[in-house]
Protein backbone atom coordinates (compact mmCIF):
# COMPACT_ATOMS: atom_id res chain seq x y z
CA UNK A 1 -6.50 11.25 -8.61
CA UNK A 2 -7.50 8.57 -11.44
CA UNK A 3 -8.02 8.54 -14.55
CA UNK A 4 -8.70 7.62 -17.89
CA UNK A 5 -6.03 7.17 -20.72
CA UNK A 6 -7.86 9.76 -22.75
CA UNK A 7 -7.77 12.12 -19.70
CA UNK A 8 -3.86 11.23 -19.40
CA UNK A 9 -3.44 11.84 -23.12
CA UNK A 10 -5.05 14.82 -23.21
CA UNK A 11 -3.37 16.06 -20.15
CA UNK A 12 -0.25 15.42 -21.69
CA UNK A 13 -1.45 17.41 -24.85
CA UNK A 14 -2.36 20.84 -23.07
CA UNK A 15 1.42 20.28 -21.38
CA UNK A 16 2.81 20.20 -24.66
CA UNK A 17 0.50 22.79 -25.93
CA UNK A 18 1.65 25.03 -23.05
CA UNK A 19 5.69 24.53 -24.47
CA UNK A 20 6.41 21.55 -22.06
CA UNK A 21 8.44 19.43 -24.65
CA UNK A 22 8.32 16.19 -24.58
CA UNK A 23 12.06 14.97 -24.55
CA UNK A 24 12.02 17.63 -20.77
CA UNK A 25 9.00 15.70 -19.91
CA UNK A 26 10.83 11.72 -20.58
CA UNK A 27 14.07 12.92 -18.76
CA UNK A 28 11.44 13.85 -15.64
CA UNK A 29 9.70 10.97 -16.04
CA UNK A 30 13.06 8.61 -16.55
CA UNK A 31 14.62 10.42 -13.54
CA UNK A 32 11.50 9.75 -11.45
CA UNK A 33 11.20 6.03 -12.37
CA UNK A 34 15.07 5.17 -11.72
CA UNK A 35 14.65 7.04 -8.14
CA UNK A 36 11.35 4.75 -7.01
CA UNK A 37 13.92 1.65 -8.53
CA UNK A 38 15.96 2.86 -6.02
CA UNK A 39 13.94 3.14 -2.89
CA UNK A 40 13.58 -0.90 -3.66
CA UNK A 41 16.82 -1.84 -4.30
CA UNK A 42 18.97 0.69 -2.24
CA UNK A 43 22.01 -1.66 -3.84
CA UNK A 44 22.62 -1.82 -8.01
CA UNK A 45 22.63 -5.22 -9.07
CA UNK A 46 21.40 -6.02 -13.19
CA UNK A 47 18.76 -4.16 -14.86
CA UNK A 48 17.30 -5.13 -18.17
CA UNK A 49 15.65 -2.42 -19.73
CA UNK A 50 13.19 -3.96 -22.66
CA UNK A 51 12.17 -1.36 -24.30
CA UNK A 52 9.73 -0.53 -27.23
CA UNK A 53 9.48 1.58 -30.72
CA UNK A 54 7.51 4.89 -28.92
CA UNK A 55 7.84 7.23 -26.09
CA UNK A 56 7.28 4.37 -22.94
CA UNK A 57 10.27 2.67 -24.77
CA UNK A 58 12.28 6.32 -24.35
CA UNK A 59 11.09 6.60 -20.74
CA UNK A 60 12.95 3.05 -20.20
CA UNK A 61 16.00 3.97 -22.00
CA UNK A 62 15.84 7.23 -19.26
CA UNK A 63 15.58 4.99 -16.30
CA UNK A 64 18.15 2.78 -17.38
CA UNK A 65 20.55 5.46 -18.19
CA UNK A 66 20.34 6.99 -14.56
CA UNK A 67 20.58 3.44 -13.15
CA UNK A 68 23.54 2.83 -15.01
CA UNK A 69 24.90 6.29 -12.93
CA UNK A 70 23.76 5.08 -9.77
CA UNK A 71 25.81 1.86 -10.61
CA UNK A 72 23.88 -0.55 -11.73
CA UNK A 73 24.79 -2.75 -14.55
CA UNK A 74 22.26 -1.92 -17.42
CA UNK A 75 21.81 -3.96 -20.43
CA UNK A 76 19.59 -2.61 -23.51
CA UNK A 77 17.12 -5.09 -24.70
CA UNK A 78 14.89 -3.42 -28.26
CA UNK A 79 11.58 -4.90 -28.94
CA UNK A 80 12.54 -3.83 -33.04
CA UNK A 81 14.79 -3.10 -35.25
CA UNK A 82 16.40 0.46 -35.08
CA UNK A 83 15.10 1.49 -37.77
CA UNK A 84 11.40 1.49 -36.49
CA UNK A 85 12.07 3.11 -33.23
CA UNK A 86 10.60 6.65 -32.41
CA UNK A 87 12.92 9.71 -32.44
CA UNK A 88 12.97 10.13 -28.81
CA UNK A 89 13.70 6.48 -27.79
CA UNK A 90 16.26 6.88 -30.97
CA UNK A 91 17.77 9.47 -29.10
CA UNK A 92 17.52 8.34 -25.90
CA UNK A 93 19.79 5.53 -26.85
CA UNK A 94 22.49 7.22 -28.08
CA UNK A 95 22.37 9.28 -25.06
CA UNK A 96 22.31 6.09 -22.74
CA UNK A 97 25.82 6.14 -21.37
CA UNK A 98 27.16 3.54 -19.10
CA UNK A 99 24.59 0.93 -20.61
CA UNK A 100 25.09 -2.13 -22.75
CA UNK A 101 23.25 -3.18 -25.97
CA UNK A 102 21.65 -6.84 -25.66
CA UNK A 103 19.58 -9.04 -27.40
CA UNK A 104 15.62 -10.85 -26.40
CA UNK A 105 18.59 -14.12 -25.32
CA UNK A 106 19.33 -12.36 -21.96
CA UNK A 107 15.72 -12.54 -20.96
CA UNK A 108 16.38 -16.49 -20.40
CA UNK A 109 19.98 -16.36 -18.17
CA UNK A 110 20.08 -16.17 -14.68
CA UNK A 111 22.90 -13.70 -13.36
CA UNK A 112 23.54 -14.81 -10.08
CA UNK A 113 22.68 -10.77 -8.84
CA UNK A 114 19.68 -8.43 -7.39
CA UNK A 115 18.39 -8.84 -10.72
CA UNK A 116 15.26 -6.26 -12.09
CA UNK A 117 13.29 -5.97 -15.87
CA UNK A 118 12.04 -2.75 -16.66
CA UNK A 119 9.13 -2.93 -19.08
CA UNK A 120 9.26 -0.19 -20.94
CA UNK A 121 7.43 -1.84 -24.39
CA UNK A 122 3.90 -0.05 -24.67
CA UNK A 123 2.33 2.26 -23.30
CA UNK A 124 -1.11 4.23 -22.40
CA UNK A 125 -1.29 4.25 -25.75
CA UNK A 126 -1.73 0.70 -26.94
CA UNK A 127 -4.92 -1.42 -27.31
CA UNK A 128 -5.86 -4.67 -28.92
CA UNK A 129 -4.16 -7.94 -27.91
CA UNK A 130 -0.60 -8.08 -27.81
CA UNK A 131 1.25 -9.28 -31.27
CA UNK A 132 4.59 -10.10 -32.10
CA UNK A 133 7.67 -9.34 -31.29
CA UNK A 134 5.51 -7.92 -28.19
CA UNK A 135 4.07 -11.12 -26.70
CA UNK A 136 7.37 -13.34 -26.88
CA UNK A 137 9.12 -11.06 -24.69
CA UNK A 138 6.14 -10.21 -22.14
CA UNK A 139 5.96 -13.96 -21.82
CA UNK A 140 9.90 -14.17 -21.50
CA UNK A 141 9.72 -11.73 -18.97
CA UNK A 142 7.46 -13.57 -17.21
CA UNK A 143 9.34 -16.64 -17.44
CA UNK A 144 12.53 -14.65 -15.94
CA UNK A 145 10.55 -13.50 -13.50
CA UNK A 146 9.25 -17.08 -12.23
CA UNK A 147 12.81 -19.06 -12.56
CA UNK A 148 14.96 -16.31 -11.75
CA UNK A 149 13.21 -14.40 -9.26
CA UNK A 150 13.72 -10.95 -11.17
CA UNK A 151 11.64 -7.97 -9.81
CA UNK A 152 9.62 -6.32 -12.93
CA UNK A 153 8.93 -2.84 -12.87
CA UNK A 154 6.20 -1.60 -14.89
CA UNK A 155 6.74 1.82 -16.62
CA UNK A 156 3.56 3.02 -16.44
CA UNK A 157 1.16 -0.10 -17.18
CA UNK A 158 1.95 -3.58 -17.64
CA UNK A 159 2.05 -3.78 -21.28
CA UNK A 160 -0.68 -6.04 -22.17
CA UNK A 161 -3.23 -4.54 -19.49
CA UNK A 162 -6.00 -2.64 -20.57
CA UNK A 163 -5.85 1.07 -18.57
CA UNK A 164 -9.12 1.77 -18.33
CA UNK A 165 -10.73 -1.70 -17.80
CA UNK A 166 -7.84 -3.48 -15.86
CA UNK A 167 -8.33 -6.46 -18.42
CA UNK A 168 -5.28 -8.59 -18.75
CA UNK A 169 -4.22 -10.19 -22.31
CA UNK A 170 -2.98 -13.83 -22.10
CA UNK A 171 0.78 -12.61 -22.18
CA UNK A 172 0.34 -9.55 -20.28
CA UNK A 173 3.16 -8.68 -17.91
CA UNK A 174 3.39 -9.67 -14.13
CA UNK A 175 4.70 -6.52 -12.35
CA UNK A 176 5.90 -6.58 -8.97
CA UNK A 177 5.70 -3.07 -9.08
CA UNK A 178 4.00 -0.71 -11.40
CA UNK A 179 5.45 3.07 -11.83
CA UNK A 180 2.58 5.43 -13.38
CA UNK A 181 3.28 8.37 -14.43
CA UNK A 182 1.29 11.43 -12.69
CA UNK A 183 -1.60 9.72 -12.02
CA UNK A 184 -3.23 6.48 -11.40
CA UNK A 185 -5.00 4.73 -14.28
CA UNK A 186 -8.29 3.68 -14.37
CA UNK A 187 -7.44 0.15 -14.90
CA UNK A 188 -4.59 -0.58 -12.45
CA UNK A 189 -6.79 -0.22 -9.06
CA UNK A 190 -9.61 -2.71 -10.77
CA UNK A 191 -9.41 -6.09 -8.62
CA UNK A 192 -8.88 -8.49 -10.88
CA UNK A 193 -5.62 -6.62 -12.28
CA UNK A 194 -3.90 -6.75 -8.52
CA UNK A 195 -1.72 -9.40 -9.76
CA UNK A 196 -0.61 -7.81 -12.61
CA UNK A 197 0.05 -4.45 -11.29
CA UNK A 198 1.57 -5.49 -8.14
CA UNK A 199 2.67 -2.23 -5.72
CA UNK A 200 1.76 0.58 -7.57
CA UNK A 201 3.95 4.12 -7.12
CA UNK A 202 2.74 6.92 -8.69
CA UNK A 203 5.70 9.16 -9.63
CA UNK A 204 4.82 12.82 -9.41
CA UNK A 205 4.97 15.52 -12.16
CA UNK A 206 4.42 19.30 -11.82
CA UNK A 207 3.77 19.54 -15.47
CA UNK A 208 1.19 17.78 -14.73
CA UNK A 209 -0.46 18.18 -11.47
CA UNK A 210 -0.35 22.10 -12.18
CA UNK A 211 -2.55 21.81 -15.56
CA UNK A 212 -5.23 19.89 -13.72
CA UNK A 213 -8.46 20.96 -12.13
CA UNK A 214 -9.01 19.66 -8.99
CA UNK A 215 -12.27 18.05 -8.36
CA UNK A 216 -14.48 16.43 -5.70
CA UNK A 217 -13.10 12.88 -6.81
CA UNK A 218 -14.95 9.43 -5.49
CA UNK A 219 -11.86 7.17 -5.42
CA UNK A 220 -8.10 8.66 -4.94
CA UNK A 221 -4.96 7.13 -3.95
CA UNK A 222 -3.07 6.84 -0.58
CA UNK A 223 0.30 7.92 -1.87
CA UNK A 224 2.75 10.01 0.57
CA UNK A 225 2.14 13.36 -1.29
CA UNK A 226 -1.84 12.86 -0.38
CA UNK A 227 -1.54 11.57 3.46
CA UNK A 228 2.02 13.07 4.37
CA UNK A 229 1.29 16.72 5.29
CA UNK A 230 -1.76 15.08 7.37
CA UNK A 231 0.93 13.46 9.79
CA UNK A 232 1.77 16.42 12.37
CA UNK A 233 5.33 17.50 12.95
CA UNK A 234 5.64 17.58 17.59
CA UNK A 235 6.47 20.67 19.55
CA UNK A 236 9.70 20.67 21.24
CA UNK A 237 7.65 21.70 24.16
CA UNK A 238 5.28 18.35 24.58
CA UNK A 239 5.14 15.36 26.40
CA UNK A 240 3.15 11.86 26.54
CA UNK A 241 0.05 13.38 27.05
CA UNK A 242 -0.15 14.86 23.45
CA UNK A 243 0.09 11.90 21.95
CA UNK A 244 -2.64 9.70 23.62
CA UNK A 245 -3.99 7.97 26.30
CA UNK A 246 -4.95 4.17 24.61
CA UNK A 247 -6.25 1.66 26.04
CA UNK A 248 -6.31 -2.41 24.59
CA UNK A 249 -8.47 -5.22 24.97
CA UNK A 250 -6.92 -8.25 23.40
CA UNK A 251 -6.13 -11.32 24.11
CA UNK A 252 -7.29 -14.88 25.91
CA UNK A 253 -5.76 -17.59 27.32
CA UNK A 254 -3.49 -18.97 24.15
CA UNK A 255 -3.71 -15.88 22.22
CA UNK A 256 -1.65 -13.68 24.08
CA UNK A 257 0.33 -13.28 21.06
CA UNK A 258 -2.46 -11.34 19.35
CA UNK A 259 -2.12 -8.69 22.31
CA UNK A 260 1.33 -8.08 22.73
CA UNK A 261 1.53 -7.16 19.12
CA UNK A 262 -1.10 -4.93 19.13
CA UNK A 263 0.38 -3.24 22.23
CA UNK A 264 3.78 -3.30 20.85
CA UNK A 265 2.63 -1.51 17.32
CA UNK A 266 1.07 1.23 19.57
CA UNK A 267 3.77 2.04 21.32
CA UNK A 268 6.02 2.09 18.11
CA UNK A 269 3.58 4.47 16.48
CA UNK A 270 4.02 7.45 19.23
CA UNK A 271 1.11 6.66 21.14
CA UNK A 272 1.72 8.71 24.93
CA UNK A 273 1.01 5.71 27.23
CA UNK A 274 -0.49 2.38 26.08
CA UNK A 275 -2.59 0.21 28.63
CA UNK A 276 -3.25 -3.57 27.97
CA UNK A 277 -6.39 -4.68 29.89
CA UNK A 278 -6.94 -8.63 30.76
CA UNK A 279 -9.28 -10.38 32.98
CA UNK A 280 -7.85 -12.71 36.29
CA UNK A 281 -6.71 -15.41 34.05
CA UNK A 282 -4.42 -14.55 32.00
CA UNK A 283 -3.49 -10.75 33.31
CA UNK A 284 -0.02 -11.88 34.81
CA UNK A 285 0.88 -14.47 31.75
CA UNK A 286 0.06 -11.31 30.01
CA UNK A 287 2.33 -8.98 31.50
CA UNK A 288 5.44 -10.84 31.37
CA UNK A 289 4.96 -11.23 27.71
CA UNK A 290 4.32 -7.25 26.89
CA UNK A 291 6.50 -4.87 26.16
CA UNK A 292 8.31 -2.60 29.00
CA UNK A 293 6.67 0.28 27.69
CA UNK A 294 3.14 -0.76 28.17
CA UNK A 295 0.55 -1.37 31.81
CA UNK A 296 -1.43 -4.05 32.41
CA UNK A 297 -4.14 -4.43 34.33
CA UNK A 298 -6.38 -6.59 35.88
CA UNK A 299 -10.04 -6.32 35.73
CA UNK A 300 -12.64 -8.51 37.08
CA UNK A 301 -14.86 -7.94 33.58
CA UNK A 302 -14.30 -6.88 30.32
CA UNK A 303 -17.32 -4.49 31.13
CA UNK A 304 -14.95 -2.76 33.60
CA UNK A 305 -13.06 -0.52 31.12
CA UNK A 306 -16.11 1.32 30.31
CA UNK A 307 -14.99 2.90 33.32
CA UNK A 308 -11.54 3.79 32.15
CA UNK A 309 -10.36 7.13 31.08
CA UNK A 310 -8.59 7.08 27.42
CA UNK A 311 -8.83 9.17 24.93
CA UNK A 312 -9.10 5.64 22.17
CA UNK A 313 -9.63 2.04 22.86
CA UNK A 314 -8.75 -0.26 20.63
CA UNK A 315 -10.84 -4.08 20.88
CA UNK A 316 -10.73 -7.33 19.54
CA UNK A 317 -7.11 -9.01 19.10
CA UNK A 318 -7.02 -12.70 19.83
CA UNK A 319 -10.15 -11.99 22.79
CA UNK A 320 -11.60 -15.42 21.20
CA UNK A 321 -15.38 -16.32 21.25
CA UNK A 322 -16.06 -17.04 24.60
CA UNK A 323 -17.10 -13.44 25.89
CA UNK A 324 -18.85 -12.41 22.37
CA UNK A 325 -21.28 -10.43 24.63
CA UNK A 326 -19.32 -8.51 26.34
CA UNK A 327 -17.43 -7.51 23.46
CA UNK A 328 -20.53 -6.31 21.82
CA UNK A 329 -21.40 -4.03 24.76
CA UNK A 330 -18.22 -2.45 24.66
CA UNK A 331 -17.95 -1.74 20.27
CA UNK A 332 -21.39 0.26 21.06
CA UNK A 333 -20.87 1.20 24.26
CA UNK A 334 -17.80 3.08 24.25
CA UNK A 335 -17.73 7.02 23.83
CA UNK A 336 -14.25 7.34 22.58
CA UNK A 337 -13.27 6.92 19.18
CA UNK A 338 -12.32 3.01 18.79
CA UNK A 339 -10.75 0.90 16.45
CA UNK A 340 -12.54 -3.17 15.82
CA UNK A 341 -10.68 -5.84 14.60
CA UNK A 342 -10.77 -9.57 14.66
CA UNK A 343 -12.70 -11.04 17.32
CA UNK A 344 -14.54 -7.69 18.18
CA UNK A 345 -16.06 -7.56 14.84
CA UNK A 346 -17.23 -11.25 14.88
CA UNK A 347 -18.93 -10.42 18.33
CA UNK A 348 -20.83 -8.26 16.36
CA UNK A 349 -21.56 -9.66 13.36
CA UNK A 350 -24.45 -11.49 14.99
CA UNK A 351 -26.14 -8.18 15.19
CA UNK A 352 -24.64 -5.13 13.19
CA UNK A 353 -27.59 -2.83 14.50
CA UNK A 354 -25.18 -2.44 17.29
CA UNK A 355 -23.35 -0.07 14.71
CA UNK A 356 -26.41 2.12 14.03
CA UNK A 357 -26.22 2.84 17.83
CA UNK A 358 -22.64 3.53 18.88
CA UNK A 359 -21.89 6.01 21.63
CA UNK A 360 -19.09 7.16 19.25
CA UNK A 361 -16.85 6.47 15.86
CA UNK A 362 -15.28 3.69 14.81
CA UNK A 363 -12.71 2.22 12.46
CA UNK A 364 -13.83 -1.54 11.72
CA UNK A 365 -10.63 -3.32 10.18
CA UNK A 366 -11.82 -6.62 8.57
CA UNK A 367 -9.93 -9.01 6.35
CA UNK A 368 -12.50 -10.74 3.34
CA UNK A 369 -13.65 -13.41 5.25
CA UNK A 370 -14.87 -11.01 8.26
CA UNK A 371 -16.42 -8.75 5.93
CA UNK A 372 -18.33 -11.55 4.55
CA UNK A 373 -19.62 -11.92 8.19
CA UNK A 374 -20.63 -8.36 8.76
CA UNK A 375 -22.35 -8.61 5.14
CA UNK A 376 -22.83 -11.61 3.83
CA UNK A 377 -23.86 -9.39 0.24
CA UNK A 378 -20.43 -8.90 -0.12
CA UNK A 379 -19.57 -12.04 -1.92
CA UNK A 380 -18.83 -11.02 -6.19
CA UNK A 381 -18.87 -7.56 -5.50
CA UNK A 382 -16.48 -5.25 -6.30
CA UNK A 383 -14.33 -4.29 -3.16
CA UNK A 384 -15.63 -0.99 -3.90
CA UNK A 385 -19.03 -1.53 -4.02
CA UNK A 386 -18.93 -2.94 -0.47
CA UNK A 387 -16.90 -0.50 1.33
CA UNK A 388 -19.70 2.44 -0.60
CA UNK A 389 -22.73 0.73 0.62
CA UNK A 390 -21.43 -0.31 4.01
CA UNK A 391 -20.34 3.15 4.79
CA UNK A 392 -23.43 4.81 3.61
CA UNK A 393 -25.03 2.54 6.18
CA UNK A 394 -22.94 3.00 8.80
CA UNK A 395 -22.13 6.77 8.93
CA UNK A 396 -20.54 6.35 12.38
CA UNK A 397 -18.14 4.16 10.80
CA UNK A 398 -14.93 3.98 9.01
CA UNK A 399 -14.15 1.08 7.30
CA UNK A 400 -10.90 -0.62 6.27
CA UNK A 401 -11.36 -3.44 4.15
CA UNK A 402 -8.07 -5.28 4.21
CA UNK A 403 -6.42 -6.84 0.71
CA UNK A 404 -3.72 -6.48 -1.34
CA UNK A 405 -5.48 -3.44 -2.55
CA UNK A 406 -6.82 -2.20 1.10
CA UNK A 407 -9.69 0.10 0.61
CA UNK A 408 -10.51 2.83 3.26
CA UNK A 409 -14.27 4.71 3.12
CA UNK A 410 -15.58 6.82 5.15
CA UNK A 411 -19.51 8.41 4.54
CA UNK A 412 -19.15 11.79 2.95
CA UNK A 413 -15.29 11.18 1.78
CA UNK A 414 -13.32 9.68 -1.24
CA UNK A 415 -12.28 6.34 -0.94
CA UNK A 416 -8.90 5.32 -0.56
CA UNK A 417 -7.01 2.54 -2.34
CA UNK A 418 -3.98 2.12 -0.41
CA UNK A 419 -0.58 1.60 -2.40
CA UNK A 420 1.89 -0.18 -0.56
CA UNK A 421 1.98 -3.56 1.19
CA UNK A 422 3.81 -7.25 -0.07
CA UNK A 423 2.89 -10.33 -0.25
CA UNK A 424 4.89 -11.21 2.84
CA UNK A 425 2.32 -9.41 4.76
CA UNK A 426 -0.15 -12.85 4.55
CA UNK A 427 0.94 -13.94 7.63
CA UNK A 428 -1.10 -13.85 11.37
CA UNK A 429 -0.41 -11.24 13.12
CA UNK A 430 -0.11 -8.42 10.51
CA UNK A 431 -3.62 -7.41 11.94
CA UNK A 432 -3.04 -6.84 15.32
CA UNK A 433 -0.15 -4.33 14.27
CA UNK A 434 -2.13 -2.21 11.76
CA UNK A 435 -5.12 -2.12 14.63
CA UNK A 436 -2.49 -0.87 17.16
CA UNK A 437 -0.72 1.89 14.93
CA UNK A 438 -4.17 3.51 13.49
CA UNK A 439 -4.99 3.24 17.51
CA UNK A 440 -2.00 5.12 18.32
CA UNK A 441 -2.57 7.82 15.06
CA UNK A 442 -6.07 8.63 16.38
CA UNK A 443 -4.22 9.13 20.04
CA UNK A 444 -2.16 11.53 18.10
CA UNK A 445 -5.32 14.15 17.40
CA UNK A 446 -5.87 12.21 13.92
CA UNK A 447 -9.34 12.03 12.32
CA UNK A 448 -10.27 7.91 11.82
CA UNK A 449 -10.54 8.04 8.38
CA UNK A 450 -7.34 9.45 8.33
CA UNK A 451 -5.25 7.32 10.57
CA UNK A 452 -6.81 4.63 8.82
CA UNK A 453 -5.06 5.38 5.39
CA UNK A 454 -1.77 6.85 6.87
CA UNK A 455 -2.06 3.19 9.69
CA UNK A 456 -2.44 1.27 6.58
CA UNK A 457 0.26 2.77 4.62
CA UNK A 458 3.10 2.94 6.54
CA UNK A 459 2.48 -1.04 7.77
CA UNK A 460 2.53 -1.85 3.99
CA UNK A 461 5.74 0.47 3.60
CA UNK A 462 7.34 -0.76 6.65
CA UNK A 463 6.85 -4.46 5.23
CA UNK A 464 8.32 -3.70 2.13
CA UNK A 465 11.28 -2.01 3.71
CA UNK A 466 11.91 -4.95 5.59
CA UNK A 467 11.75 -7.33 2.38
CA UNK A 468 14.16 -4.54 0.30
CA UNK A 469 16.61 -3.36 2.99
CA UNK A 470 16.18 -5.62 6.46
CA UNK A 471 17.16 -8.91 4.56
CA UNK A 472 13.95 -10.58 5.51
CA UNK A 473 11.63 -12.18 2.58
CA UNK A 474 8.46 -12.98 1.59
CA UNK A 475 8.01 -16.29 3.59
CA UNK A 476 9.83 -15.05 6.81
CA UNK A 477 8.41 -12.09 7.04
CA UNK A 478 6.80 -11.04 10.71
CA UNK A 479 4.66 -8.65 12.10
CA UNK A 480 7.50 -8.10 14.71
CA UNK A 481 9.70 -8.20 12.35
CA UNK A 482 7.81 -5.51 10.48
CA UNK A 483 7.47 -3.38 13.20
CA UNK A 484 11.39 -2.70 13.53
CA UNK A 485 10.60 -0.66 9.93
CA UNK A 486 8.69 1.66 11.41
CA UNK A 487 10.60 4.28 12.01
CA UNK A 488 11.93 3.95 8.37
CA UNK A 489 8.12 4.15 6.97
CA UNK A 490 7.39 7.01 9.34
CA UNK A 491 10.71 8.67 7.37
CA UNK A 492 9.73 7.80 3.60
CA UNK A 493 6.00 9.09 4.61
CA UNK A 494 7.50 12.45 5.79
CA UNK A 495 9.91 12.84 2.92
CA UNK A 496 6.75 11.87 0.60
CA UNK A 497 9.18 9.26 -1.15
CA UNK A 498 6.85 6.60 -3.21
């Protein structure tokens, strides 16, 4: 769920109106926001918790204290002068044992350690542009975060962003990673506040989530407590046939890469048995590149698998231009669900009737630039917007517009603004593996839409794990690499972690 900041406030006030006090609800909150600090850094380093005069600033001073348990070295950086502070972040910092009082002067020295900021100066609460002491230290945090490479955690909003709008001041903060509290806000999904939010984790809070009513909502978040009792737990009695039969056209002379990917993300996503199709030409190149686990097979034409029994196909990977045609035939053409990617979808981009005709549904994965081919409208409109109206369209379809903000729709359903993902995931390749996972969900007795969201969550979770616990980083970041976190995404799904 989203919403508002007057929602949030006033779901806060029936809480407290219903004898949930707020120093219970910071320690929840505090305790929630140090555990998501952890599923990023599973090893302390130095925390700087900057913290303001009112209730965010006693959620900070929460966090840190619990960080300073787990280890960390915690150093206490006020916004104002004690005497100005709230009575709860008063408190809070008597309370915070294990930390260290600091000054705004540690915000400019490098430490040499996993080094992380918790901004913890406004809140939900604030409005107006950002005035002093405020804006000195959002821009010093900034400035720590661009020399020293210090990961900024967000309590709640970015102070300086506007939570309904999304509209950034000139000093707001650069998260890497924003931690809400209970739900989403308005203004952290807009697009043009991705760079400010960053990964956004929305802690969880009974108090909450118990005092809301639950209504047909538009736009929702794919978070682990939404998607994670969709994922089904196996039968000890099963076997390969459960899970799938899939079958893959991708690849072309040169772009085998493309295929074995694909096939290789399948595979690692519990699909039963995984077949790789490829014409004469490049069928054996292709099978001494692919993974043990997965056929290949040699077919005269592309128009051949029609004649294949699976229960999903997946199309497009690295297939290249030159058979456009065929390609076509086979997006409409094919009775089993299907998921479209890459080349597929520029095969039919010439002619997207072909998706007001399909023998059966579809999950069409494009990045911006594809979109922009199947609807060249798409251009300065809100991602939203064009994953609505292309849906509505399309009914047959389910649509997964990629981004740093991915966005599933589906006709008759909410759409989904996925919440994990890095930006070490801008890299070729990344593609191929999310078409072959939601490939190998739908083999697994998943609805589209839903393997969609769950596919595009756990390859964004799977990246990050491999950034925050694998050693890798941004820049050498791989799909393959990726793909080796799996198993840990498939864990942190199932646990409904953050």
């Amino acid at each position: 769920m989203i919403l508002s900041c007057a929602a949030m406030k006033a779901l806060e006030e029936k809480a407290f109106t219903a004898g949930v006090s707020p120093e219970f609800l910071m320690e929840q909150v505090g305790h929630q926001m140090a555990l998501a600090v952890r599923q990023f850094f599973p090893r302390p380093g130095v925390c700087l918790a900057v913290f303001g005069k009112g209730n965010n600033g006693g959620d900070a001073l929460v966090a840190a204290r619990r960080l300073a348990a787990m280890g960390w070295e915690v150093r206490l950086i006020p916004a104002y002068a004690e005497k100005e502070w709230g009575p709860l972040p008063r408190q809070k910092y008597k309370q915070a044992i294990g930390c260290h009082a600091d000054t705004p002067a540690a915000l400019q020295q490098s430490t040499g350690r996993p080094l992380i900021v918790l901004d913890g100066l406004l809140g939900i609460g604030a409005k107006g542009a950002l005035q002093e002491p405020i804006s000195s230290l959002t821009r010093a945090i900034n400035q720590l975060r661009s020399t020293s490479n210090a990961h900024v955690f967000a309590l709640d909003l970015p102070t300086g962003l506007d939570g309904d709008t999304g509209a950034p001041d000139e000093a707001c903060i650069v998260a890497d990673t924003t931690l809400t509290v209970g739900f989403a806000k308005q203004g952290l999904v807009a697009d043009h506040a991705a760079n400010f939010v960053g990964r956004i984790c929305v802690l969880p809070l009974r108090e909450f989530s118990s005092r809301i009513a639950k209504a047909d909502e538009d736009t929702i978040l794919t978070t682990p407590s939404e998607i994670g009792p969709i994922l089904p737990r196996r039968n000890f009695d099963t076997h390969k046939g459960d899970y799938g039969r899939i079958g893959i056209i991708a690849g072309s002379p040169g772009f085998l890469g493309a295929a074995v990917i694909c096939a290789n993300a399948c595979v690692r996503a519990g699909a039963g048995l995984v077949t790789l199709y490829a014409t004469p030409d490049y069928a054996e190149s292709l099978a001494r590149m692919a993974p043990p686990e997965v056929m290949v097979q040699s077919i005269p034409s592309l128009l051949d698998v029609l004649s294949k029994r699976h229960d999903v196909f997946a199309i497009g990977p690295g297939l290249g231009i030159s058979r456009s045609a065929e390609i076509a035939q086979l997006v409409e053409k094919f009775p089993q669900p299907t998921v479209v990617d890459a080349d597929a979808l520029n095969a039919i981009a010439a002619n997207t009737q072909i998706l007001s005709s399909l023998s059966g549904e579809r999950v069409l994965t494009p990045h911006p630039g594809e979109m922009e081919h199947l609807d060249p409208d798409t251009k300065n409109r809100p991602r939203s917007e064009v994953v609505r109206a292309f849906t509505q369209r399309y009914p047959q379809c389910t649509l997964l517009l990629k981004g740093a903000r991915t966005i599933i729709g589906k006709s008759g359903a909410p759409l989904c603004i996925n919440t994990t993902g890095t930006p070490g995931m801008a890299v070729g390749g990344m593609g191929d593996a999310l078409t072959g996972v939601i490939a190998a969900l739908i083999g697994q007795r998943i609805r589209l839409f839903d393997a969609a969201r769950i596919g595009a969550w756990l390859c964004g979770r799977a990246s990050e794990a491999a950034i925050y616990e694998g050693g890798e980083s941004e820049e050498t970041l791989t799909p393959t690499r990726m793909l080796d976190f799996l198993s840990s995404a498939f864990r942190d799904l199932r646990v409904q972690s953050f």
